[in-house]
C-alpha atoms as a PDB file:
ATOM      1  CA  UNK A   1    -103.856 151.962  94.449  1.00  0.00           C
ATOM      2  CA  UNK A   2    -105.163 154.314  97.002  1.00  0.00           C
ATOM      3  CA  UNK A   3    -101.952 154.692  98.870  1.00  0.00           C
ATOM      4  CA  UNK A   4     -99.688 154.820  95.965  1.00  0.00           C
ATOM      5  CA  UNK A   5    -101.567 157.826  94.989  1.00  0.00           C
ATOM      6  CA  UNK A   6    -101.439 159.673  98.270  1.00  0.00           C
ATOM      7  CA  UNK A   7     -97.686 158.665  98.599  1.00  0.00           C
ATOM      8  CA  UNK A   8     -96.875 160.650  95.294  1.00  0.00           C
ATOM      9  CA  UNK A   9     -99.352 163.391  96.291  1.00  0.00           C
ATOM     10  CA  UNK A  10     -97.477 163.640  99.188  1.00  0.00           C
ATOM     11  CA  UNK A  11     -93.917 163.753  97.571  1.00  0.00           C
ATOM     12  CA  UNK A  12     -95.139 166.078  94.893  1.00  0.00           C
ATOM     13  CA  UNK A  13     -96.449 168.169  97.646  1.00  0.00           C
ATOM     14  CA  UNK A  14     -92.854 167.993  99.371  1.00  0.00           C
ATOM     15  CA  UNK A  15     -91.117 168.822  95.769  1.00  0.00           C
ATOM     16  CA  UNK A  16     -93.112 171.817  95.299  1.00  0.00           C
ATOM     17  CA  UNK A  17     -92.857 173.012  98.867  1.00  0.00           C
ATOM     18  CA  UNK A  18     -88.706 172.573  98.610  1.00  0.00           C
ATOM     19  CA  UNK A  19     -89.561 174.697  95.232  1.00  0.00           C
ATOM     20  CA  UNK A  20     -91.533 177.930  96.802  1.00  0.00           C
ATOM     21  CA  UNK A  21     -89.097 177.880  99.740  1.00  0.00           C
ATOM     22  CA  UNK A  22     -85.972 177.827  97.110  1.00  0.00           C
ATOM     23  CA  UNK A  23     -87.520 180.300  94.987  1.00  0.00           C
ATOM     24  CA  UNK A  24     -88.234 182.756  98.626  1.00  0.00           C
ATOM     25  CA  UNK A  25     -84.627 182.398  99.599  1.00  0.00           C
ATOM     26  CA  UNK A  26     -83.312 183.555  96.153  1.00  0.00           C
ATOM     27  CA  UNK A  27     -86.013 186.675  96.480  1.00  0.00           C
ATOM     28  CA  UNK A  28     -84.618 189.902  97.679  1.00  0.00           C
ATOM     29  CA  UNK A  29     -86.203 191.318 100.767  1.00  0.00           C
ATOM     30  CA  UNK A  30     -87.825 194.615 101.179  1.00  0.00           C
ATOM     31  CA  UNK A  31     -89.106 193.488  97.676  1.00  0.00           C
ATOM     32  CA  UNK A  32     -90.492 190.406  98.186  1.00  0.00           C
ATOM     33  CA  UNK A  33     -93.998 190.449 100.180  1.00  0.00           C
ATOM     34  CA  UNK A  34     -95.467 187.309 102.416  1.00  0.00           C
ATOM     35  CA  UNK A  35     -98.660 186.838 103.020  1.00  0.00           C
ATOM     36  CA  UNK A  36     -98.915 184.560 106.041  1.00  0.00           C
ATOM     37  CA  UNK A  37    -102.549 182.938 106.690  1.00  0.00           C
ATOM     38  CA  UNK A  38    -103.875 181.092 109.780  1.00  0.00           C
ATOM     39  CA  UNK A  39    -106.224 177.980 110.183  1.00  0.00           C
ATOM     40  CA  UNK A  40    -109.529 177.833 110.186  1.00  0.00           C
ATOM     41  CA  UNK A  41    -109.907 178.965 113.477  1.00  0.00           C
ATOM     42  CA  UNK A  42    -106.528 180.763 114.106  1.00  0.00           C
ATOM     43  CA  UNK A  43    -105.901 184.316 114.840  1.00  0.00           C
ATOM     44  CA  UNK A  44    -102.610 186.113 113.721  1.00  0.00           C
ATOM     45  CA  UNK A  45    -101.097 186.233 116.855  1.00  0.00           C
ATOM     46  CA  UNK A  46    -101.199 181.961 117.022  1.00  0.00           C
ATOM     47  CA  UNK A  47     -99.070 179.174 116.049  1.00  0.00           C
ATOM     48  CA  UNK A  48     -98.472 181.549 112.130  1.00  0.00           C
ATOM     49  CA  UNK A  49     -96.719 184.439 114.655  1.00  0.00           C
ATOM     50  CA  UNK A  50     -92.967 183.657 114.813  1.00  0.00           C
ATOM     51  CA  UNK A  51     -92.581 182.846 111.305  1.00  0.00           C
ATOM     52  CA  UNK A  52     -94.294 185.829 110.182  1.00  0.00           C
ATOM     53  CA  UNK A  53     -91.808 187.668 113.209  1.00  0.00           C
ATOM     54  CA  UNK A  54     -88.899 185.384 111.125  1.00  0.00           C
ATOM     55  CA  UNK A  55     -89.549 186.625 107.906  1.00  0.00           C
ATOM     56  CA  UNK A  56     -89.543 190.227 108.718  1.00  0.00           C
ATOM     57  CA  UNK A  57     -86.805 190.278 110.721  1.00  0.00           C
ATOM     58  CA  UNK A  58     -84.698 188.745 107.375  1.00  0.00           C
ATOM     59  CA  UNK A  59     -86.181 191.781 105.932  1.00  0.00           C
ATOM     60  CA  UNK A  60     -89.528 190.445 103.829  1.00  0.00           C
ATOM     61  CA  UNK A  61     -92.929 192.905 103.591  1.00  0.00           C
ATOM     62  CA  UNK A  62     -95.055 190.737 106.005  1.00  0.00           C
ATOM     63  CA  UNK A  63     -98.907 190.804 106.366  1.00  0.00           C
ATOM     64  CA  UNK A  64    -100.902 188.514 108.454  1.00  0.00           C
ATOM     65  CA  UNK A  65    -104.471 189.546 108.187  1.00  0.00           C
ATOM     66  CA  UNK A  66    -107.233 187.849 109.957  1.00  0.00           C
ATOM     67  CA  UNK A  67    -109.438 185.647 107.934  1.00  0.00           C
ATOM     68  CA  UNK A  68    -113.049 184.934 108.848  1.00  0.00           C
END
């Protein structure tokens, strides 16, 4: 029962993931802000960088603050 459940978790968790990224693509940039996060112990400048660096150069308001 255990794994059923975390097998639709996970494919609800896909769904709504193809969703957001749906909805972002349809969003008009220069309009549309991001707000891209790190891990736990990340920094901005990580792994987060180049897809914060993708999404402004396709024109989206980007901030990636750092979190405690």
């Amino acid at each position: 029962m255990r794994h059923i459940l975390h097998t639709v978790f996970r494919w609800l968790t896909a769904g709504a993931l193809c969703l957001w990224v749906t909805d972002l693509a349809a969003a008009e940039p220069n309009k549309t802000g991001v707000v891209v996060l790190h891990g736990k112990w990340g920094d901005p400048n990580g792994y987060t960088l180049p897809f914060a660096r993708h999404m402004e150069s396709a024109g989206y308001l980007v901030t990636s603050p750092e979190m405690p």
